[in-house]
C-alpha atoms as a PDB file:
ATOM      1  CA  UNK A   1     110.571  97.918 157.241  1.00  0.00           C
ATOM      2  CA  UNK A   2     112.512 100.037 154.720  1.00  0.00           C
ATOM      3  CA  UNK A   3     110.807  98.859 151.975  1.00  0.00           C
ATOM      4  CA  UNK A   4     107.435  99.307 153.551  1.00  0.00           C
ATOM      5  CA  UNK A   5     108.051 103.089 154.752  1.00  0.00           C
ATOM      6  CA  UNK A   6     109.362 103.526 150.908  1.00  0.00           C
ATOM      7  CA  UNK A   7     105.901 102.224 149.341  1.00  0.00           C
ATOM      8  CA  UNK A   8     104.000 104.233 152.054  1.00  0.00           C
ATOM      9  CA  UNK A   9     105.892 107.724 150.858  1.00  0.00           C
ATOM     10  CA  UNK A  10     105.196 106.670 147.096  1.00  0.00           C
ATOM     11  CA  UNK A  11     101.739 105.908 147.573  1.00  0.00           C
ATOM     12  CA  UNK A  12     100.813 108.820 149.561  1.00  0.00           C
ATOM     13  CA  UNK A  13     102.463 111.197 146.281  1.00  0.00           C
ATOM     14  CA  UNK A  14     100.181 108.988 144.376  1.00  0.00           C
ATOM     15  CA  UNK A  15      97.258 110.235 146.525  1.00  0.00           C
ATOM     16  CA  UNK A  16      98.373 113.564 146.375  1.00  0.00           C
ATOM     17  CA  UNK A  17      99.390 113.920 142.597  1.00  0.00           C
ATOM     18  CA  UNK A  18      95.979 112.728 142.143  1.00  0.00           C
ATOM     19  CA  UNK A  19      94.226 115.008 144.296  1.00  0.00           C
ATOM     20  CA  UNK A  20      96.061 117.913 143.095  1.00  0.00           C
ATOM     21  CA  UNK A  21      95.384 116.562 138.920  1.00  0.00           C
ATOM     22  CA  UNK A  22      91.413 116.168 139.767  1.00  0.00           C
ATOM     23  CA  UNK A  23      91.675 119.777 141.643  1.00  0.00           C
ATOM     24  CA  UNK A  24      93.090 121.312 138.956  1.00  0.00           C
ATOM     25  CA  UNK A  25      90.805 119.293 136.002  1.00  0.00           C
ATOM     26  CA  UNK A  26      87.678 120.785 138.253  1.00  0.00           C
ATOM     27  CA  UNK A  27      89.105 123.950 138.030  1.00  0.00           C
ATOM     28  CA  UNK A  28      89.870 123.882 134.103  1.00  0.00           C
ATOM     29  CA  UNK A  29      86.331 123.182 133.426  1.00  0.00           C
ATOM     30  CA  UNK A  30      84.445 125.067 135.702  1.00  0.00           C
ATOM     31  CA  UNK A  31      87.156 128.449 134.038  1.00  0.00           C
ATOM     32  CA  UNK A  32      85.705 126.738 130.364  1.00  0.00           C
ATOM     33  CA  UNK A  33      81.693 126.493 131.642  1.00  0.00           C
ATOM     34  CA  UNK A  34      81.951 129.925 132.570  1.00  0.00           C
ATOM     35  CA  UNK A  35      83.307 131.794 129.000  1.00  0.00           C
ATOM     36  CA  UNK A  36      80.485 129.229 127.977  1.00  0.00           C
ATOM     37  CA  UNK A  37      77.795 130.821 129.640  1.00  0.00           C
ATOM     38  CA  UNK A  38      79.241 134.493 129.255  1.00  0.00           C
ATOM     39  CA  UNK A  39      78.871 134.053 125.606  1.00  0.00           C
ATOM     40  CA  UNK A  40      75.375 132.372 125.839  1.00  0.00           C
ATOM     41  CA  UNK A  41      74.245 135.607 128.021  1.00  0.00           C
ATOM     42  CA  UNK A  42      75.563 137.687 125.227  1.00  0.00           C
ATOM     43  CA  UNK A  43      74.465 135.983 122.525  1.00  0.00           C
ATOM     44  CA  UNK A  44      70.701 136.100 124.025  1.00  0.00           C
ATOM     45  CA  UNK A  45      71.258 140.201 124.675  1.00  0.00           C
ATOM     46  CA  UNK A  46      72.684 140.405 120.493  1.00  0.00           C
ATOM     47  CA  UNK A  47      69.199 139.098 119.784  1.00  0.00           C
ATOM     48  CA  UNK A  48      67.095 140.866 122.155  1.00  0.00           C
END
């Protein structure tokens, strides 16, 4: 029982670490899509 309630506290960090990595991946490149688009907009006004 022990060894079951260990595996159960590993695997839910698992789930979490996971979670949190993904989370924070999303967040990395939705920050690097929006300098993209900031520098298309300017770009396009340079040549306006």
């Amino acid at each position: 029982m022990i060894k079951k309630l260990v595996k159960l506290k590993i695997l839910k960090f698992i789930v979490i670490g996971g979670v949190s990595a993904a989370y924070a991946f999303k967040r990395y490149c939705d920050q690097k899509n929006e300098i993209k688009k900031k520098e298309e907009n300017s770009i396009k006004r340079n040549y306006d």
